[in-house]
C-alpha atoms as a PDB file:
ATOM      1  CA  UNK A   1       4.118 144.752 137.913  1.00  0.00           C
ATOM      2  CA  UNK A   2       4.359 142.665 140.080  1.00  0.00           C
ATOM      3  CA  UNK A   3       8.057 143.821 141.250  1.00  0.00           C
ATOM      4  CA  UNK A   4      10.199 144.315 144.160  1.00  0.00           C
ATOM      5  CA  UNK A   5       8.854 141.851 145.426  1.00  0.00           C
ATOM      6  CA  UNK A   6      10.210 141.019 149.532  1.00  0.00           C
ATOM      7  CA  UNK A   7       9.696 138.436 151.907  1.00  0.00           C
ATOM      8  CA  UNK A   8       9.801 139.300 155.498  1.00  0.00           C
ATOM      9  CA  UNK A   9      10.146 137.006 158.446  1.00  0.00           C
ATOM     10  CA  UNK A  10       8.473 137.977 162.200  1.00  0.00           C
ATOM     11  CA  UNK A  11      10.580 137.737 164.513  1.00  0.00           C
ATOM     12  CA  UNK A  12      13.983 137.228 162.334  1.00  0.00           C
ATOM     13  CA  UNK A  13      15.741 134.507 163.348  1.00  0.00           C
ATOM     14  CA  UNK A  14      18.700 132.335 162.853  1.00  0.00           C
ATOM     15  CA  UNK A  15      16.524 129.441 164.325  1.00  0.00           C
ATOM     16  CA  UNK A  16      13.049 128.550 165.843  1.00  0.00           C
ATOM     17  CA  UNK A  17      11.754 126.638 168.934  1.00  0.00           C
ATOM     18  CA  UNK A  18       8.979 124.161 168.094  1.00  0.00           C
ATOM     19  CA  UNK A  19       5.714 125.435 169.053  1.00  0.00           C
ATOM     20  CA  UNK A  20       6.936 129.172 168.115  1.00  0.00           C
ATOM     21  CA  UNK A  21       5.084 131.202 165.896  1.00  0.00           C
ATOM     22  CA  UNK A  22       6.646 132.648 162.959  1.00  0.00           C
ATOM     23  CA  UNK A  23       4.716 135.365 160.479  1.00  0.00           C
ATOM     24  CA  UNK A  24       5.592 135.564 156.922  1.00  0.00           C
ATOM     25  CA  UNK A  25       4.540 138.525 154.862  1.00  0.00           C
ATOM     26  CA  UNK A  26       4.847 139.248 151.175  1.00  0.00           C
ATOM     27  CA  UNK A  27       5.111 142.636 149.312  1.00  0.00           C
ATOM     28  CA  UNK A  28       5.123 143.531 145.952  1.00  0.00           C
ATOM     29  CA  UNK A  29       4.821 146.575 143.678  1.00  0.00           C
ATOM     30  CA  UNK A  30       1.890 146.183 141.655  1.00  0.00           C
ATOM     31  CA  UNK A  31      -1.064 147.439 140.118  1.00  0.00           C
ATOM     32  CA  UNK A  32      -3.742 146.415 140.938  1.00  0.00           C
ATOM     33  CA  UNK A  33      -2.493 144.875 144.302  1.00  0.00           C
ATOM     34  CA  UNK A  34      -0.562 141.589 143.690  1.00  0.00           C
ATOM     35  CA  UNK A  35      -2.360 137.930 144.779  1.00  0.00           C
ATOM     36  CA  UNK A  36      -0.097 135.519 146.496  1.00  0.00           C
ATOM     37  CA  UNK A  37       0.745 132.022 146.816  1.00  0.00           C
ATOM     38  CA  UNK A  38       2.790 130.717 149.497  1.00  0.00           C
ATOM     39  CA  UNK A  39       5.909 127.678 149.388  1.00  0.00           C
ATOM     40  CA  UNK A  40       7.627 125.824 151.090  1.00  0.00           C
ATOM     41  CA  UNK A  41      10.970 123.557 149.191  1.00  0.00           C
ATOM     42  CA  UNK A  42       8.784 124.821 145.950  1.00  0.00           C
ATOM     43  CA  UNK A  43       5.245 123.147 146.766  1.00  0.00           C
ATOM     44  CA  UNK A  44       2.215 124.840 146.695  1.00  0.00           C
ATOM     45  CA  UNK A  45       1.165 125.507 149.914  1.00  0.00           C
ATOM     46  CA  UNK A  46      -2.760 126.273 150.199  1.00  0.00           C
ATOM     47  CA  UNK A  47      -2.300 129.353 152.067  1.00  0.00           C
ATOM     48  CA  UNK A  48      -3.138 132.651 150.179  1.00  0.00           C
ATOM     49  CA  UNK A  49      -3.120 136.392 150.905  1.00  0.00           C
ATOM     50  CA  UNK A  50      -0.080 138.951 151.914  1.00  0.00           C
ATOM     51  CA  UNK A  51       0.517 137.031 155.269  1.00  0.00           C
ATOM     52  CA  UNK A  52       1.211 133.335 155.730  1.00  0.00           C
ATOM     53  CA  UNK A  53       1.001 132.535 160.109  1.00  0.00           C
ATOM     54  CA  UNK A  54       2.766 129.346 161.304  1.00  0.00           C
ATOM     55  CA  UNK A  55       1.174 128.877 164.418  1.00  0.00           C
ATOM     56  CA  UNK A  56       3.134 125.797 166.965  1.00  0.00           C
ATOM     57  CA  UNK A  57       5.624 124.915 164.474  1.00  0.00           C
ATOM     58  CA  UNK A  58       7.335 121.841 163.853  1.00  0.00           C
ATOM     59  CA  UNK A  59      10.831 120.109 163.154  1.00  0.00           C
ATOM     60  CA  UNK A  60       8.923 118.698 159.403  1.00  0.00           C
ATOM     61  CA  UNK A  61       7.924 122.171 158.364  1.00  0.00           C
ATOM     62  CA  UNK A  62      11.693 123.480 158.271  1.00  0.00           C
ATOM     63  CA  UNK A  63      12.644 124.135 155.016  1.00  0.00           C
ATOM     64  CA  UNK A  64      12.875 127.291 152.036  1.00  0.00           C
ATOM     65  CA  UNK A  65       9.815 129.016 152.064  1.00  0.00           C
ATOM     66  CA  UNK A  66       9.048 131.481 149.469  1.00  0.00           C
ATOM     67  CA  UNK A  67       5.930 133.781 147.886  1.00  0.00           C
ATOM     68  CA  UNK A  68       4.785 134.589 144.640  1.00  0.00           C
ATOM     69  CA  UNK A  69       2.953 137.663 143.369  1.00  0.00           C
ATOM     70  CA  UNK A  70       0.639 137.647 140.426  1.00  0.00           C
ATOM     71  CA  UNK A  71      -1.185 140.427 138.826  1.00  0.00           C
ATOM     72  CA  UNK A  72      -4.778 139.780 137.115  1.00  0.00           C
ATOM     73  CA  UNK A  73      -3.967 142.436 134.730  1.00  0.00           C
ATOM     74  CA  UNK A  74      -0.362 141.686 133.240  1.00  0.00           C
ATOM     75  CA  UNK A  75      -0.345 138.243 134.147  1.00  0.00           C
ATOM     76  CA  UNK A  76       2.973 138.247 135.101  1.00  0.00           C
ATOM     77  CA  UNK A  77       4.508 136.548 138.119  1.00  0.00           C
ATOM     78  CA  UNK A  78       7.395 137.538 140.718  1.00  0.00           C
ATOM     79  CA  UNK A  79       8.898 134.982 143.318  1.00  0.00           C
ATOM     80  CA  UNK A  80      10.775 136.015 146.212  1.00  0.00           C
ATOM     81  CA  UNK A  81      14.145 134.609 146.915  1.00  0.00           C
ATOM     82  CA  UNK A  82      13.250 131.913 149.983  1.00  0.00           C
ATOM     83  CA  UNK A  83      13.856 131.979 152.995  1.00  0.00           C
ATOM     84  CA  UNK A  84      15.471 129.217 155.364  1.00  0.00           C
ATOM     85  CA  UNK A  85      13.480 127.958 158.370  1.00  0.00           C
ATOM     86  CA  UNK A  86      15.141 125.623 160.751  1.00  0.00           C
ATOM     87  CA  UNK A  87      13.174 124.209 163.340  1.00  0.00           C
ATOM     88  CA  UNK A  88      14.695 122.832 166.476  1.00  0.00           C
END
């Protein structure tokens, strides 16, 4: 591992409302359990861990945001396709 790695959005939309909160979480198949980095138009974000929470969201943090799973053992990585925010 990692593989199969998915990226799901909560709630799923086409669009978001500033101030919304959206939750990202990352899954991967993996022994042991995958670590993950977040990002967003390919940056590093600085959050880590299966869940990234963007709390009162804003028009400048639109953009692709994907994860990436690593495993300690095989140090291999797996990034998820992204997926489009659009703030409004």
């Amino acid at each position: 591992g990692p593989e199969n790695i998915r990226l799901k959005l909560s709630p799923s939309e086409d669009h978001y409302m500033e101030g919304s909160t959206i939750r990202l979480s990352c899954s991967a198949d993996s022994r042991p359990t995958a670590q993950f980095q977040w990002f967003l138009n390919g940056d590093l974000l600085s959050d880590t861990g299966p869940e990234l929470t963007l709390m009162n969201i804003q028009m400048s943090q639109s953009g692709n945001y994907s994860c990436q799973a690593f495993n300690s053992k095989t140090l291999r990585y797996q990034t998820s396709q992204p997926s489009a925010i659009t703030v409004l």
